[in-house]
Protein backbone atom coordinates (compact mmCIF):
# COMPACT_ATOMS: atom_id res chain seq x y z
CA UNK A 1 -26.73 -60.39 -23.15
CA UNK A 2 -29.84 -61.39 -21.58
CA UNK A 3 -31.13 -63.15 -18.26
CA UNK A 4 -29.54 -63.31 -14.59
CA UNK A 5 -25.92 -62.48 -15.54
CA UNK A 6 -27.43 -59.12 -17.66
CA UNK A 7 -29.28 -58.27 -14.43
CA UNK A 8 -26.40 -58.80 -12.67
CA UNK A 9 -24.02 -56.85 -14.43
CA UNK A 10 -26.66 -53.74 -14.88
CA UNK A 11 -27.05 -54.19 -10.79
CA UNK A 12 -23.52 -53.96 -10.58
CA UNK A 13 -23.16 -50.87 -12.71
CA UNK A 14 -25.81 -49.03 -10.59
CA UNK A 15 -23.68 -49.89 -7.31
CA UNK A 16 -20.35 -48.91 -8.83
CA UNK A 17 -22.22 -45.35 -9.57
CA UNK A 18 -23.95 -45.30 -5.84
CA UNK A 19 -20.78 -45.66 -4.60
CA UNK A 20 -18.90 -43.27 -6.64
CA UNK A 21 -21.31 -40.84 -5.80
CA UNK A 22 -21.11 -41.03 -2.36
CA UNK A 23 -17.33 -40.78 -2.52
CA UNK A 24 -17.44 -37.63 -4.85
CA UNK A 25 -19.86 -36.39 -2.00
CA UNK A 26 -17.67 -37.75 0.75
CA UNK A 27 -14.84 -35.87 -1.08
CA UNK A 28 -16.47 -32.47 -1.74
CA UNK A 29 -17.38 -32.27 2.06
CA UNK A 30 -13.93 -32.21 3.25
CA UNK A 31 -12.82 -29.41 1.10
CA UNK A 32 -12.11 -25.90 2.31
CA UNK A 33 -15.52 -23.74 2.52
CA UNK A 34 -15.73 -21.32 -0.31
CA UNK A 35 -15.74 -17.37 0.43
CA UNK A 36 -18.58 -15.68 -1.07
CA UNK A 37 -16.91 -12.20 -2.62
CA UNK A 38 -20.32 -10.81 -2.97
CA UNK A 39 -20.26 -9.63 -6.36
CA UNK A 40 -16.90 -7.42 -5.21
CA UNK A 41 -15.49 -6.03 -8.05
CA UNK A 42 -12.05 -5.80 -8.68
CA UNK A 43 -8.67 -6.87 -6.70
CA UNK A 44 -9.58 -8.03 -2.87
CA UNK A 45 -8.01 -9.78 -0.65
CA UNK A 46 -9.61 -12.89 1.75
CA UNK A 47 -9.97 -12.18 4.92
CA UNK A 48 -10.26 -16.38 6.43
CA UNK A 49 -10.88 -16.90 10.18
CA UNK A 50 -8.08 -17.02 13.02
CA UNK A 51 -8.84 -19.45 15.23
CA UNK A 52 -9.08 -19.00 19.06
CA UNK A 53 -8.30 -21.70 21.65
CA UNK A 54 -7.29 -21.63 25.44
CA UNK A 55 -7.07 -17.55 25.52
CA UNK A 56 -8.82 -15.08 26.20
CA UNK A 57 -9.85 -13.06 23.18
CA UNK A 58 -13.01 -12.66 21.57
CA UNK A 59 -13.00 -14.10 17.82
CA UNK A 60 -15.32 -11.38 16.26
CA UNK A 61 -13.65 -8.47 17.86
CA UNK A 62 -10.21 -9.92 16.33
CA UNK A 63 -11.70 -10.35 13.20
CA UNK A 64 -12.90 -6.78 13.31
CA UNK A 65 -9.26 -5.58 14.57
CA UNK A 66 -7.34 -7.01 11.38
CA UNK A 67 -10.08 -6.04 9.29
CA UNK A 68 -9.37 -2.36 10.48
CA UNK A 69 -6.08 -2.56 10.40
CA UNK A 70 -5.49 -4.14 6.48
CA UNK A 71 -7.87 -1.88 5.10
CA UNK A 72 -5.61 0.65 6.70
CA UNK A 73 -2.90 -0.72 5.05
CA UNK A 74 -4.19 -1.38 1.99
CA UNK A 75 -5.65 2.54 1.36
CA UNK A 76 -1.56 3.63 2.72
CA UNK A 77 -0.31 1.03 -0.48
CA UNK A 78 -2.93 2.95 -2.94
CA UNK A 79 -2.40 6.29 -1.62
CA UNK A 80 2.00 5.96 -1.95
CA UNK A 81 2.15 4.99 -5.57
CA UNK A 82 -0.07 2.26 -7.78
CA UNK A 83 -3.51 4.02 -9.10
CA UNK A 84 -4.83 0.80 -7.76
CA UNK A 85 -6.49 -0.38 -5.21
CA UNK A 86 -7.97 -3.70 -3.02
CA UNK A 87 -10.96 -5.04 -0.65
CA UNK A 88 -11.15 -7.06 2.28
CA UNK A 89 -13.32 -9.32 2.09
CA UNK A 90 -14.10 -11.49 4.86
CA UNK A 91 -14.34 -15.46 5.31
CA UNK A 92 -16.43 -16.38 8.16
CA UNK A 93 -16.39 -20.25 8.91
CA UNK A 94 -13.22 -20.60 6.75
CA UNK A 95 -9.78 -21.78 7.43
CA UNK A 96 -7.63 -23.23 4.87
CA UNK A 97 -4.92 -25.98 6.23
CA UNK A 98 -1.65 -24.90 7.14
CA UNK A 99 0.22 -26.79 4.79
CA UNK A 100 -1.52 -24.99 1.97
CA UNK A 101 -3.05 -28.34 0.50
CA UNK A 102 -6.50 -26.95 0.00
CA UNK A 103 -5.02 -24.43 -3.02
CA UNK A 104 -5.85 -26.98 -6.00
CA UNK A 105 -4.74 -25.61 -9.25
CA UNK A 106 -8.48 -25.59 -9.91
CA UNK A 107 -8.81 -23.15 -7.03
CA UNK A 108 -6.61 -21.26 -7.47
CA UNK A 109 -7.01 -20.83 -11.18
CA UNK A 110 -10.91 -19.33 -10.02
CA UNK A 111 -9.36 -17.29 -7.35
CA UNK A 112 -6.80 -15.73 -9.67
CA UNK A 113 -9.97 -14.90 -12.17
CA UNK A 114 -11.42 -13.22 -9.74
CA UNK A 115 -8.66 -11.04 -8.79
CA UNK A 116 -7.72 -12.10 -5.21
CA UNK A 117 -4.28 -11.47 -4.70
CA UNK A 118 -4.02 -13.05 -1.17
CA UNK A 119 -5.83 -15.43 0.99
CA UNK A 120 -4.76 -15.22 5.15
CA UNK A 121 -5.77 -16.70 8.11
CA UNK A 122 -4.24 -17.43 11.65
CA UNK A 123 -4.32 -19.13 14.77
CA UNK A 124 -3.66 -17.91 18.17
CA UNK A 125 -3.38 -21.02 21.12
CA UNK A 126 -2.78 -21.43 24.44
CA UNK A 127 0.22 -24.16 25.05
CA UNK A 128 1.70 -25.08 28.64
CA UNK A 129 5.36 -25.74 28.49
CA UNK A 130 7.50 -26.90 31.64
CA UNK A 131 7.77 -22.97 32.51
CA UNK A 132 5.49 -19.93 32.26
CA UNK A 133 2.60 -20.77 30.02
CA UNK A 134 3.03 -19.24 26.63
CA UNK A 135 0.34 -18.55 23.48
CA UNK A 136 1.63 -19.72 19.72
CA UNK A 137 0.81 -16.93 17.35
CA UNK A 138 0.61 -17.77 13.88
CA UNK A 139 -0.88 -15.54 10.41
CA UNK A 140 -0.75 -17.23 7.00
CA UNK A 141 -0.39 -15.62 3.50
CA UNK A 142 -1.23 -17.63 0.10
CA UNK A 143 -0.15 -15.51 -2.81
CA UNK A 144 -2.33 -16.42 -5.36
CA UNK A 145 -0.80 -14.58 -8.14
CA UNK A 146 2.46 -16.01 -7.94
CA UNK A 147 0.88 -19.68 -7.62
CA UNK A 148 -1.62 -19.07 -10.56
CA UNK A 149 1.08 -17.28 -12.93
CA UNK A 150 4.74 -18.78 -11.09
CA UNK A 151 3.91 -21.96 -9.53
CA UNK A 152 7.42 -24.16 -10.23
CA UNK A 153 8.89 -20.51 -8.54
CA UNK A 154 11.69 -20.71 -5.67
CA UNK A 155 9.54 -18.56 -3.76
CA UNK A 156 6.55 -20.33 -2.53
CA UNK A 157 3.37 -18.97 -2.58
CA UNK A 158 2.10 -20.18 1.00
CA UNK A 159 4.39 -17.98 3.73
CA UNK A 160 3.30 -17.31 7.01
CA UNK A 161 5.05 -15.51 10.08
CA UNK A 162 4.40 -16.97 13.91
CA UNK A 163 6.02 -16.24 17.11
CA UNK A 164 4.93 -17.91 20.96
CA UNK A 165 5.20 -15.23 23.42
CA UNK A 166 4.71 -15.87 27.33
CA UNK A 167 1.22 -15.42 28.92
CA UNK A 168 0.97 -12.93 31.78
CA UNK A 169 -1.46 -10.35 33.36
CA UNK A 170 -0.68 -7.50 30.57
CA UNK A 171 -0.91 -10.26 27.28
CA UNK A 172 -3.28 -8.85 24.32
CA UNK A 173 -4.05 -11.59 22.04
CA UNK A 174 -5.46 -9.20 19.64
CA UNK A 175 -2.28 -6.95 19.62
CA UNK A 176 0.02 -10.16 19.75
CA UNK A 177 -2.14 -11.51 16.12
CA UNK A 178 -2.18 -7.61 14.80
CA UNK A 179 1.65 -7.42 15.45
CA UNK A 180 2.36 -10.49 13.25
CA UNK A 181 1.38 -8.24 10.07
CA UNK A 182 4.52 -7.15 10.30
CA UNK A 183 6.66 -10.07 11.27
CA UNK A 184 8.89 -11.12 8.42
CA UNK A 185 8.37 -9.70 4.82
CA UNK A 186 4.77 -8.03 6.23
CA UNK A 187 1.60 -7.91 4.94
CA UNK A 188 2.25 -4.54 3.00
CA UNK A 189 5.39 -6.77 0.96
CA UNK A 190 3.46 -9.45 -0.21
CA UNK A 191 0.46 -7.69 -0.46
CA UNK A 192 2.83 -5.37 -3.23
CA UNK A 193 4.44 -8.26 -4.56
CA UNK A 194 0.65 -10.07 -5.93
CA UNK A 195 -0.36 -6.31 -6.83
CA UNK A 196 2.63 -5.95 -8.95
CA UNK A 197 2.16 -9.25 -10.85
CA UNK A 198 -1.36 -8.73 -11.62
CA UNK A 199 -1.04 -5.47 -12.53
CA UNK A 200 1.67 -6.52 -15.44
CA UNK A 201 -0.34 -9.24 -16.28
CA UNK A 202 -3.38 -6.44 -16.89
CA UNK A 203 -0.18 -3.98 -19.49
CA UNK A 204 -0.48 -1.90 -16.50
CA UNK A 205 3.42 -1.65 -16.34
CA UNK A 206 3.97 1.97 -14.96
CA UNK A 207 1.46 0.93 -11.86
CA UNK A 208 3.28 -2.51 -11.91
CA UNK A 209 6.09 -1.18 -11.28
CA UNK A 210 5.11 1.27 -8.24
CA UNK A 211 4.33 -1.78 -6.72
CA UNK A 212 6.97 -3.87 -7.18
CA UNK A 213 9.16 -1.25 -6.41
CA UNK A 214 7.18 -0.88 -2.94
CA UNK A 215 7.59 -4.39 -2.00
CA UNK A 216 11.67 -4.39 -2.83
CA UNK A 217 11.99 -0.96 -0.67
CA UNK A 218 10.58 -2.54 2.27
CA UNK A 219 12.06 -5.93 1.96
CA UNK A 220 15.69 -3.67 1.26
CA UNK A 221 14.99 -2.17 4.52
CA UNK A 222 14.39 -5.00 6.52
CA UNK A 223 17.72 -6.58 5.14
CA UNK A 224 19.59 -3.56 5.93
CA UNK A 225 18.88 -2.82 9.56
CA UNK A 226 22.40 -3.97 10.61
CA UNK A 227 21.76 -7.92 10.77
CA UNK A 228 23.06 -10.40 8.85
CA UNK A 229 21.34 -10.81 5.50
CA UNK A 230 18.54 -13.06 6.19
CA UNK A 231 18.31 -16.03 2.92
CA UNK A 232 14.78 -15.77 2.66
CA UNK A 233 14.50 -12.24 2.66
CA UNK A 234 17.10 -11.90 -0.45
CA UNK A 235 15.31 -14.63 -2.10
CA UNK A 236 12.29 -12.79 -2.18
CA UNK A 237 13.80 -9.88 -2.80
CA UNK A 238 15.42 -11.06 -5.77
CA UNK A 239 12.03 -12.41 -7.19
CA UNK A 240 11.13 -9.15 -6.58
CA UNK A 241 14.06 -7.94 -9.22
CA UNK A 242 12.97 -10.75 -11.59
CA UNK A 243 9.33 -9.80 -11.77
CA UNK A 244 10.45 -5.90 -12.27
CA UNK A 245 12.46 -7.08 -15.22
CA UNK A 246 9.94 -9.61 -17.02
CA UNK A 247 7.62 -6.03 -16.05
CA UNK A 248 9.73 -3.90 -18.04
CA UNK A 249 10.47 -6.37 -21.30
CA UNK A 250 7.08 -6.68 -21.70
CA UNK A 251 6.56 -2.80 -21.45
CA UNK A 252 9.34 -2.23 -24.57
CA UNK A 253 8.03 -5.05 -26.26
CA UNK A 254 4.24 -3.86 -26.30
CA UNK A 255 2.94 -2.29 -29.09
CA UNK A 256 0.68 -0.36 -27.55
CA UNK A 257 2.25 0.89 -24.37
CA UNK A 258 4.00 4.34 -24.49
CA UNK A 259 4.57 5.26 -21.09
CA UNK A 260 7.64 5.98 -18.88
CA UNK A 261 9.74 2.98 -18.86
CA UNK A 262 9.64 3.47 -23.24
CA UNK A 263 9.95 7.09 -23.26
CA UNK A 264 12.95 7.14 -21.08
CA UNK A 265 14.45 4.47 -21.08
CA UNK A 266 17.90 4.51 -19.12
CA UNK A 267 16.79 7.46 -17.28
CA UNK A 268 15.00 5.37 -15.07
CA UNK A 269 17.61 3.14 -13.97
CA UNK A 270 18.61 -0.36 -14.57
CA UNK A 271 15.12 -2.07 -15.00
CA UNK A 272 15.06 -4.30 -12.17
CA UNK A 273 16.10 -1.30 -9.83
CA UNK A 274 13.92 1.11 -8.05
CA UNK A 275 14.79 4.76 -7.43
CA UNK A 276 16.15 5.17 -3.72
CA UNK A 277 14.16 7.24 -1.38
């Protein structure tokens, strides 16, 4: 075709590109910021910001507090059982959204290759009510094993824990945003639970299974304090069981493993049980 109407048509095509362009651009602007792991080897965990508005707390000294206090965690998790062990690695400038809509399977494919078992952030506000003014305290977990490797699971992969407590002379936002590490499951159960999956996923059943186990004593103990069973508790805590048996099939069935769980067999117990104590 030749003359105005090919001009026209090639002008056309080079608009329909200009414009997809600038919507690709538009697009990749108001994705989450990326975390650069700095060459960190190995399993780590993301560290995103927790954002600050209407109290009092500074935001670098609380990011310095739960970076403390997870590595702290983290080296107690390596030191009780699994020969294995993770980073912090910290986000500045990043929040993902709290519905978890940022975690494309793209994303979360790349984060799973780089071994990041979780991704958390938070949020700690100032809200006035009718009464005494109180602060809403929020921390967010993505599990990015169990969305990469279990993503049609019952247990969802984004879980958070929040709480609003009253504002007086003696609130600590920083302790109030530390405490919530151990509201609900708790960073130390998840943090097992993603541990536990990679680690199987790696034939590193024996370790595997120190973590799994870890994760189902302390979810066990939180649904045995006296209380009513609490639903999402046993659901996890029944994923838990699932994962520890899928952990030990795959253990009998490998070729080249020869540890415990195939040596002994029965001696250890049912397979998606962990020794008490």
């Amino acid at each position: 075709m030749r003359g105005p109407a090919a001009i026209a048509i090639r002008l056309l095509a080079a608009l329909l590109i200009v414009g997809a362009t600038l919507l690709g651009a538009s697009s990749a602007s108001a994705t989450m910021k990326g975390c650069d792991t700095g060459g960190v080897s190995g399993f780590k965990v993301l560290l995103s910001d927790v954002s600050v508005a209407g109290v009092q707390a500074d935001p670098d000294k609380l990011s310095d507090a739960l970076y403390f206090v997870l590595d702290s965690k983290l080296q107690s998790l390596a030191n009780a059982g699994p020969r294995a062990s993770a980073q912090i690695v910290r986000c500045p400038g990043r929040q993902p959204r709290i519905t978890g809509q940022d975690y494309t399977t793209s994303l979360v494919k790349a984060l799973n290759t780089d071994d990041v078992l979780l991704d958390m952030w938070g949020s700690i506000a100032a809200r006035q009510g009718s009464g005494q003014p109180q602060e809403d305290v929020w921390v967010a977990y993505y599990l990015i094993p169990l969305a990469n490797y279990d993503p049609n699971a019952a247990v969802k992969p984004l879980q958070h824990a929040n709480v609003s407590n009253p504002v007086g002379p003696l609130s600590d936002p920083v302790a109030d945003v530390l405490a919530m590490l151990d509201q609900g499951p708790g960073f130390e159960a998840y943090a097992s639970i993603v541990l536990g999956m990679k680690l199987a996923k790696n034939r590193d059943y024996d370790d595997a299974r120190y973590a799994l186990c870890a994760a189902r004593a302390r979810l066990s103990a939180l649904n045995g304090n006296g209380a009513a069973p609490n639903s999402d508790l046993t659901a996890l805590s029944g994923y838990v069981g699932d994962k520890l048996q899928q952990n030990y099939d795959a253990a009998i069935h490998d070729g080249h493993y020869n540890g415990a769980m195939k040596q002994f067999g029965d001696l250890l117990g049912k397979p998606n049980e962990c020794p008490a104590g």
